[in-house]
Structures are given as structure tokens and as C-alpha cells.
N, C-alpha and C. Protein backbone atom coordinates (compact mmCIF):
# COMPACT_ATOMS: atom_id res chain seq x y z
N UNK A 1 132.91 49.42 125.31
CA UNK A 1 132.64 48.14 125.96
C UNK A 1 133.89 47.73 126.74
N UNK A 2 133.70 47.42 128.16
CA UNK A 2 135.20 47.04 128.54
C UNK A 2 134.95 45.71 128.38
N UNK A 3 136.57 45.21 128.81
CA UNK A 3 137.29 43.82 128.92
C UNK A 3 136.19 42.51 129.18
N UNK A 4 135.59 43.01 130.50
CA UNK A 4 134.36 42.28 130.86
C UNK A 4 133.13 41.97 130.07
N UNK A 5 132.70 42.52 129.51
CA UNK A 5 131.86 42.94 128.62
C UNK A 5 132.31 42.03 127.68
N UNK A 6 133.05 42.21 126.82
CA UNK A 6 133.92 41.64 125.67
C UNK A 6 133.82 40.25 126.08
N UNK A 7 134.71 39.87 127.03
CA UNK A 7 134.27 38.35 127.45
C UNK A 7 133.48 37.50 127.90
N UNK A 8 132.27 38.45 128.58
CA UNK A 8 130.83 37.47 128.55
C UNK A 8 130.65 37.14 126.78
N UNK A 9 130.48 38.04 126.01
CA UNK A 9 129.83 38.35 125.00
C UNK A 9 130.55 36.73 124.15
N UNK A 10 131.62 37.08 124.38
CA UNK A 10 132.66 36.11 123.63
C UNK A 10 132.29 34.60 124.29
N UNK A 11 131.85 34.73 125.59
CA UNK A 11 131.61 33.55 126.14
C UNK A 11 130.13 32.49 125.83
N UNK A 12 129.11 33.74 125.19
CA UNK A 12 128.20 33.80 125.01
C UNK A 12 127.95 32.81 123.09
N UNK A 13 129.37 33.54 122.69
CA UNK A 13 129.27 32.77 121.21
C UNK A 13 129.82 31.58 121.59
N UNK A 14 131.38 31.34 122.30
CA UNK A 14 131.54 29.84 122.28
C UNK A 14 130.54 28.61 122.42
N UNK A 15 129.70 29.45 123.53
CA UNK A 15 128.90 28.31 124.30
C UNK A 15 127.91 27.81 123.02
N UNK A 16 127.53 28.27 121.93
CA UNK A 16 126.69 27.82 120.80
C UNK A 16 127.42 27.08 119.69
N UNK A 17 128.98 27.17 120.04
CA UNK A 17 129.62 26.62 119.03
C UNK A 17 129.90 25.11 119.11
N UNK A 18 130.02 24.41 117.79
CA UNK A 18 130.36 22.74 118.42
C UNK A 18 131.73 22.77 118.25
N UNK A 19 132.19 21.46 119.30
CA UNK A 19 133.94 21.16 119.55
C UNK A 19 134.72 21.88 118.30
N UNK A 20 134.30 21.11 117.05
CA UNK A 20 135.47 21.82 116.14
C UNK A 20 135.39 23.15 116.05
N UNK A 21 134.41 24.06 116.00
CA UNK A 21 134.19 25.29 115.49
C UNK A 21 134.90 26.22 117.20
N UNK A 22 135.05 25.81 118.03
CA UNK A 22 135.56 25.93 119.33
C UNK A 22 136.84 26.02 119.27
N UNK A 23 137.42 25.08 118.69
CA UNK A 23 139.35 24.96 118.40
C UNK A 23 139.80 25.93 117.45
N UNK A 24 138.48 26.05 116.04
CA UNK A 24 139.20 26.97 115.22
C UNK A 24 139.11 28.48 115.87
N UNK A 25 138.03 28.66 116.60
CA UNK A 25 137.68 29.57 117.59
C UNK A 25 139.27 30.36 117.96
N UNK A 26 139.86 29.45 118.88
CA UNK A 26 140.69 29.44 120.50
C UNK A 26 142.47 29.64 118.69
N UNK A 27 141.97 28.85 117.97
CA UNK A 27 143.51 29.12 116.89
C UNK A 27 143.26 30.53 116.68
N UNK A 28 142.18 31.06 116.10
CA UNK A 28 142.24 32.69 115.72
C UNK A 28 142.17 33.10 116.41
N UNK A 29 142.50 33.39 118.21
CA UNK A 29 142.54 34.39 119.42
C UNK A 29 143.88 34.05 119.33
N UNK A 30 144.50 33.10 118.82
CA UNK A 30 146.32 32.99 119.37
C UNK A 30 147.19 33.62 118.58
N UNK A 31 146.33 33.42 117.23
CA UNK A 31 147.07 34.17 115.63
C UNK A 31 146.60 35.61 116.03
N UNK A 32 145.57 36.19 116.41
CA UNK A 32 145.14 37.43 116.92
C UNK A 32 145.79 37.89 117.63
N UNK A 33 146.10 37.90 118.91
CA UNK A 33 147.02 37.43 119.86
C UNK A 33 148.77 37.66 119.21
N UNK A 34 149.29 36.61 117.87
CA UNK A 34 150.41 37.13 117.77
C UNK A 34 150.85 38.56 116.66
N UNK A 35 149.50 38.35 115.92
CA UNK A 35 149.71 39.83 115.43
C UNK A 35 149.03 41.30 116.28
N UNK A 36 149.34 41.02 117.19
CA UNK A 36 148.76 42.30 117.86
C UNK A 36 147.23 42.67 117.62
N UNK A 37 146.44 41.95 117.06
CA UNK A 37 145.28 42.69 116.72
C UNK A 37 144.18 42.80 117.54
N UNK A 38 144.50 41.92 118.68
CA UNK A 38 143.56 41.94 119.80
C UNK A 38 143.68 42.99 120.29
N UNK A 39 144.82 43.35 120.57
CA UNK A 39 145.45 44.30 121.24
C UNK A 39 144.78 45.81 121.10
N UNK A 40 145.37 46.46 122.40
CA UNK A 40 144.76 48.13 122.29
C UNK A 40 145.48 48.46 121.53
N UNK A 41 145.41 49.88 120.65
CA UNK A 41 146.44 51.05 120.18
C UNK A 41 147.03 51.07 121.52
N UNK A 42 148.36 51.90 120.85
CA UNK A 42 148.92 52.21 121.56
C UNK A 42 148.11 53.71 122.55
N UNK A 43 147.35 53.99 121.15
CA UNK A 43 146.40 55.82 121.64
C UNK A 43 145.71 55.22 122.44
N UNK A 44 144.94 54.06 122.80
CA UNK A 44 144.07 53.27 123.85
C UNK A 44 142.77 53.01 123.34
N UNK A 45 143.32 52.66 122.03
CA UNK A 45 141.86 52.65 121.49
C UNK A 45 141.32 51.08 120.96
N UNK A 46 140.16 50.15 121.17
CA UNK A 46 140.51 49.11 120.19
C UNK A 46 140.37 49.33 118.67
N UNK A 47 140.25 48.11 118.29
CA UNK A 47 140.33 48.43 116.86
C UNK A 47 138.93 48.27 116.23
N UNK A 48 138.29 49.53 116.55
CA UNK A 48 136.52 49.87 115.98
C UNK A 48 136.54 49.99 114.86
N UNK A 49 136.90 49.97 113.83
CA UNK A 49 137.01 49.72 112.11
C UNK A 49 135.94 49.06 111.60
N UNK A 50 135.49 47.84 112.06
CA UNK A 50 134.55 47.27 111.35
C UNK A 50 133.30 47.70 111.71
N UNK A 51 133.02 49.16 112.56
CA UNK A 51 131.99 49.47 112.83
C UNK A 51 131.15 50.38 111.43
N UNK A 52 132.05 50.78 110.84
CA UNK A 52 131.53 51.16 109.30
C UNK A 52 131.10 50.52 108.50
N UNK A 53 130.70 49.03 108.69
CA UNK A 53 130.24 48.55 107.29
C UNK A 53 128.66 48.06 108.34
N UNK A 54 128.01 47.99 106.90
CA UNK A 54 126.46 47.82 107.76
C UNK A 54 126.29 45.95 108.14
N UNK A 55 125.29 45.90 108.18
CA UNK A 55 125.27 44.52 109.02
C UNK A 55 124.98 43.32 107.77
N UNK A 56 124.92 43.46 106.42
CA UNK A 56 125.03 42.76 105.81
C UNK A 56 126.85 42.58 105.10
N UNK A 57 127.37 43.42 105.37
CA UNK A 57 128.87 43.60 104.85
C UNK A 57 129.38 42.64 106.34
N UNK A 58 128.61 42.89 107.51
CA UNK A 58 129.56 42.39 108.77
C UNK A 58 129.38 40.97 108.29
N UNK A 59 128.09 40.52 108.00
CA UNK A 59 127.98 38.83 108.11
C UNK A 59 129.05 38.54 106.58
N UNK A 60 128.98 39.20 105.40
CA UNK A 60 130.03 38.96 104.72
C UNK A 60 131.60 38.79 105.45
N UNK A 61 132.00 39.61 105.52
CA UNK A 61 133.58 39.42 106.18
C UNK A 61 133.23 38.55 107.22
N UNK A 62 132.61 37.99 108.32
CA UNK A 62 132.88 37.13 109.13
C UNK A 62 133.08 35.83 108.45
N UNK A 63 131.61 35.72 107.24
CA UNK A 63 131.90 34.54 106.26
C UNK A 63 133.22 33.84 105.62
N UNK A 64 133.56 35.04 104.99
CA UNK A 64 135.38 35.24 104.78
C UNK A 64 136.49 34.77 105.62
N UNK A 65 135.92 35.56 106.89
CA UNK A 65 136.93 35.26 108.29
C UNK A 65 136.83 33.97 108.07
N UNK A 66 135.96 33.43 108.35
CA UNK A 66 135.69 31.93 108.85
C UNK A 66 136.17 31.09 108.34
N UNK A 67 135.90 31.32 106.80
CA UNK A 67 136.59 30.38 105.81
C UNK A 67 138.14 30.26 106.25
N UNK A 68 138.47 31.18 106.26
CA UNK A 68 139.83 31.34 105.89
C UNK A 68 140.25 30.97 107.37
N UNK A 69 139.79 31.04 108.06
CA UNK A 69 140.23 30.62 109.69
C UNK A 69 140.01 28.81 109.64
N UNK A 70 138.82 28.13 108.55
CA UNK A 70 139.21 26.83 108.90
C UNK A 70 140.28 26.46 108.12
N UNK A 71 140.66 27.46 107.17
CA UNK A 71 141.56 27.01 106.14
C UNK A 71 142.94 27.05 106.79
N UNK A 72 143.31 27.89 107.65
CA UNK A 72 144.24 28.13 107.81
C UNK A 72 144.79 26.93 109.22
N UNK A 73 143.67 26.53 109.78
CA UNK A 73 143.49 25.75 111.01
C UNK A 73 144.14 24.03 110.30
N UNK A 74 143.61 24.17 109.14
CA UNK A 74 144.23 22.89 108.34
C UNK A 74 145.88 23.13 107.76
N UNK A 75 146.35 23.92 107.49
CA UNK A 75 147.19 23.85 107.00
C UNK A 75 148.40 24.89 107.91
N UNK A 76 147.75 25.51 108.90
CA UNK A 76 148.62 25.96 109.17
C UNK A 76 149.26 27.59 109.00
N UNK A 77 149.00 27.69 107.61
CA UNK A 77 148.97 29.13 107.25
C UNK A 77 147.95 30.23 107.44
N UNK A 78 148.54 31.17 108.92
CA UNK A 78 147.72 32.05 109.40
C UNK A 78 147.78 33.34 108.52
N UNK A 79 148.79 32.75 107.54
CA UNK A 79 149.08 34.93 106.72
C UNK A 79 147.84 35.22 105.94
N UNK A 80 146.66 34.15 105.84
CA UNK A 80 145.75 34.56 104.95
C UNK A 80 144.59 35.39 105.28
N UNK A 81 144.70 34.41 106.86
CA UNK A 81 143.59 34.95 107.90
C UNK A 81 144.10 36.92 107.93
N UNK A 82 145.83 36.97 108.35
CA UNK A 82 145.73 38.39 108.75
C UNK A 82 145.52 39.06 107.15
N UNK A 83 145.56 38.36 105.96
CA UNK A 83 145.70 39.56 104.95
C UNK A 83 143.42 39.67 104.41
N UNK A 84 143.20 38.95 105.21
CA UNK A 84 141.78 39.30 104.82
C UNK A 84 140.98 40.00 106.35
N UNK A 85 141.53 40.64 107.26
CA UNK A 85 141.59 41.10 108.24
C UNK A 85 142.43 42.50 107.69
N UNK A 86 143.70 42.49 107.19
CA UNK A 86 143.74 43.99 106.42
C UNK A 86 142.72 44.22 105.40
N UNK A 87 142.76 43.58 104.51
CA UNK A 87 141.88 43.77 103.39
C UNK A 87 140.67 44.51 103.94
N UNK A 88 139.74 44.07 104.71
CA UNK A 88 138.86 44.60 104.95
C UNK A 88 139.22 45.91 105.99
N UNK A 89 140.03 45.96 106.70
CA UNK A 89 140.25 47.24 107.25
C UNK A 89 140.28 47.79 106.12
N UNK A 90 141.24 48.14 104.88
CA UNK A 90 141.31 49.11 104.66
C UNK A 90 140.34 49.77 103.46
N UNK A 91 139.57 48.50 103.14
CA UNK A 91 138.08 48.58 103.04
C UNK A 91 137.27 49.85 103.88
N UNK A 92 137.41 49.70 105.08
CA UNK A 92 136.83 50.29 105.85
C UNK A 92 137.83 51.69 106.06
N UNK A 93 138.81 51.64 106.01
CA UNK A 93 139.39 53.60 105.83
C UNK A 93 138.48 53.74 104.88
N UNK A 94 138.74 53.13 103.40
CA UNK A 94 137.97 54.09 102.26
C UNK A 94 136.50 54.54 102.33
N UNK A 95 135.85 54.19 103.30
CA UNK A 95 134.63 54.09 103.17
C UNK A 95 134.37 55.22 104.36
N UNK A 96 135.59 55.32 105.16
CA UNK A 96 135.31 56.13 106.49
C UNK A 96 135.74 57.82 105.97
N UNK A 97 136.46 57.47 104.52
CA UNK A 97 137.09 58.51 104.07
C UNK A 97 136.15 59.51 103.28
N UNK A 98 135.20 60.35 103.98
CA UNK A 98 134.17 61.21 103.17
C UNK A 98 134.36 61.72 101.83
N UNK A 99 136.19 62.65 101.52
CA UNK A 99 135.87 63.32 100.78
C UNK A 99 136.40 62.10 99.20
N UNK A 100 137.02 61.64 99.54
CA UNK A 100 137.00 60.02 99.20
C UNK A 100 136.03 59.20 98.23
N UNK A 101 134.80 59.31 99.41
CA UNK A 101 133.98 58.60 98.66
C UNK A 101 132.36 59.10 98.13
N UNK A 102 132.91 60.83 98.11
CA UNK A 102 132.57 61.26 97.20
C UNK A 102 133.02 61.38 96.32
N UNK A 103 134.08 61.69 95.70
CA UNK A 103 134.35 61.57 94.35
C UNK A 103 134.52 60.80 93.73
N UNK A 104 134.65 58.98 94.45
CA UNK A 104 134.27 57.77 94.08
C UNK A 104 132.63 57.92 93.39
N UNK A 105 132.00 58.30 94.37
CA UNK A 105 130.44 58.47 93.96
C UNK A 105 130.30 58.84 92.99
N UNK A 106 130.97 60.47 92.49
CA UNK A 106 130.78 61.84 91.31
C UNK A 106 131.25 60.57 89.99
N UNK A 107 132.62 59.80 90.11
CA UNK A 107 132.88 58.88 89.26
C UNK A 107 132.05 58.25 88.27
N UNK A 108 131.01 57.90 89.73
CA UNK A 108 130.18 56.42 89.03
C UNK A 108 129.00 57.25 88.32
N UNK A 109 128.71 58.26 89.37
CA UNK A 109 127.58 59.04 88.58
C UNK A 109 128.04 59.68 86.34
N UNK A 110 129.24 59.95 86.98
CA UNK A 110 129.97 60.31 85.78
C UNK A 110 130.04 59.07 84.32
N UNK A 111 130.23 57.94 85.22
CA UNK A 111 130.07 56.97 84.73
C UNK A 111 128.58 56.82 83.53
N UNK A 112 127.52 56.51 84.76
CA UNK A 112 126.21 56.37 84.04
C UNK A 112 126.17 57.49 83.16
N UNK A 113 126.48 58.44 82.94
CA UNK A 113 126.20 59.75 82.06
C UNK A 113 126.93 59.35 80.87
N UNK A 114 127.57 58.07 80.92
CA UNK A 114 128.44 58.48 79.63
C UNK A 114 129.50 58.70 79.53
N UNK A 115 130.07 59.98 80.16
CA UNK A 115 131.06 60.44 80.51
C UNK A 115 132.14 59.86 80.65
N UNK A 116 132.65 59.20 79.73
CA UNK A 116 133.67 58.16 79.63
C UNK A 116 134.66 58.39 78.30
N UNK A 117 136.15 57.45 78.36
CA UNK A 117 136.87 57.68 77.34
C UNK A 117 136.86 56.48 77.06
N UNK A 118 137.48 55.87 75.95
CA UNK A 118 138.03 54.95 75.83
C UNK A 118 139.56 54.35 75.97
N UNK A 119 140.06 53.21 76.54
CA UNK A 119 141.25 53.20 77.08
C UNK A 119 142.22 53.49 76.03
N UNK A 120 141.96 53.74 74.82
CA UNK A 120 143.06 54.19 73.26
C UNK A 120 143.34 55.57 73.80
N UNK A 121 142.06 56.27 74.16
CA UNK A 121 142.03 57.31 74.37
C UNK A 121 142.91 58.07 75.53
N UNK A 122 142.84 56.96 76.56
CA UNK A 122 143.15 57.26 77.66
C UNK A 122 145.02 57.22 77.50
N UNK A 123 145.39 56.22 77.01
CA UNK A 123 146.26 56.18 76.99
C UNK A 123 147.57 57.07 76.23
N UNK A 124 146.53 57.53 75.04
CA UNK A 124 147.08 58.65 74.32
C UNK A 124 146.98 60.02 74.73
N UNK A 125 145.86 60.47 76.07
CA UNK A 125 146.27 61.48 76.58
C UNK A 125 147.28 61.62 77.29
N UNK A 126 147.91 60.02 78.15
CA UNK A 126 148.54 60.10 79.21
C UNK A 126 149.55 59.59 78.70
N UNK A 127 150.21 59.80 77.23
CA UNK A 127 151.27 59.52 76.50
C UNK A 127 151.88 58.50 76.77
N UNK A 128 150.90 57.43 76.98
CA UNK A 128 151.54 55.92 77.04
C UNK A 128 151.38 55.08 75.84
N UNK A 129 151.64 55.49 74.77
CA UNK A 129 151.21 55.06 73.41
C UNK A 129 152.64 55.13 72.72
């Protein structure tokens, strides 16, 4: 999508938003803006990450975003906005990470089977006892 593109689209959400939801809007493009995240890679790429989660995970994290964008609009403190903006990136490596999240999977399957220790147990194999 280029630049153009991006900013109808963007122009397209303001115009539905009311005054306040507009300001907190225009604060998270400036905090965006100072952590680089608007920004291209340097490789020229944007930052497509959140294209891995399906469309009920997207309306979650925007929910999140939001919160935390009026929260931060009140008080000032933008570090929350960027640490739930990592958070979910790296949400999204693990999930982009195949061999990853299969053996996350083999885990859980391992899990339901039973296939479990107990943490006495665990701890006395891994000689932390």
C-alpha cells in the first residue's frame, strides 16, 4: 500500500471519529512519530507484523491500543502505549515462528495426554532442590 493509500484510508477513520477521539488520534501519530514506528525499516519495509494475527486478535490489540492511548493522553505517559505495541509485536514473531509453534503445539498436546511432571519433580531433576 503506498503513502497515498495509507492516508486516504487514515483520513477515512478520522472523519468517523468525534473531537476527543481525534486529539487522542493526532497524540499517538506524534508518540509514533517519536519512536520511529511509523517509520520505514531501514530494509524499506513497513512494519507488517500485525498482519499475523486474525481479525478477532486485530480488534483485541486495537482495544488495548486505545485504552492505553486515552490513558496515556491523560497523564502523559506514552511508555505504556510503546510497551503494548512491543508486546504484541513480539506476540506476533512467536506466532510467525513455525518451528516454534509447533512444539508449543506438541507441548499442549503433551499436555492433554497427561504427560506431565510435577513441579517437586521438576525441580529435583533440574537439581534445584
Amino acid at each position: 500500500m503506498s503513502a497515498i493509500d495509507y492516508k486516504a484510508e487514515a483520513k477515512k477513520v478520522l472523519d468517523t471519529l468525534p473531537d476527543g477521539k481525534i486529539r487522542v488520534a493526532c497524540n499517538l501519530l506524534e508518540c509514533l512519530k517519536g519512536h520511529h514506528i511509523c517509520e520505514e525499516s531501514e530494509a524499506g519495509e513497513s512494519h507488517n507484523w500485525i498482519k499475523c494475527f486474525t481479525d478477532a486478535e486485530k480488534r483485541e490489540f486495537l482495544e488495548e491500543l486505545l485504552g492505553s492511548i486515552e490513558d496515556a493522553s491523560s497523564d502523559g505517559d506514552w511508555s505504556q502505549v510503546q510497551g503494548i505495541i512491543e508486546s504484541w509485536e513480539e506476540t506476533a514473531e512467536i506466532l510467525s515462528d513455525d518451528q516454534l509453534m509447533a512444539e508449543i503445539k506438541e507441548a499442549e498436546e503433551e499436555i492433554r495426554r497427561g504427560e506431565t511432571i510435577s513441579w517437586t519433580e521438576a525441580k529435583r531433576r533440574l537439581n534445584l532442590e
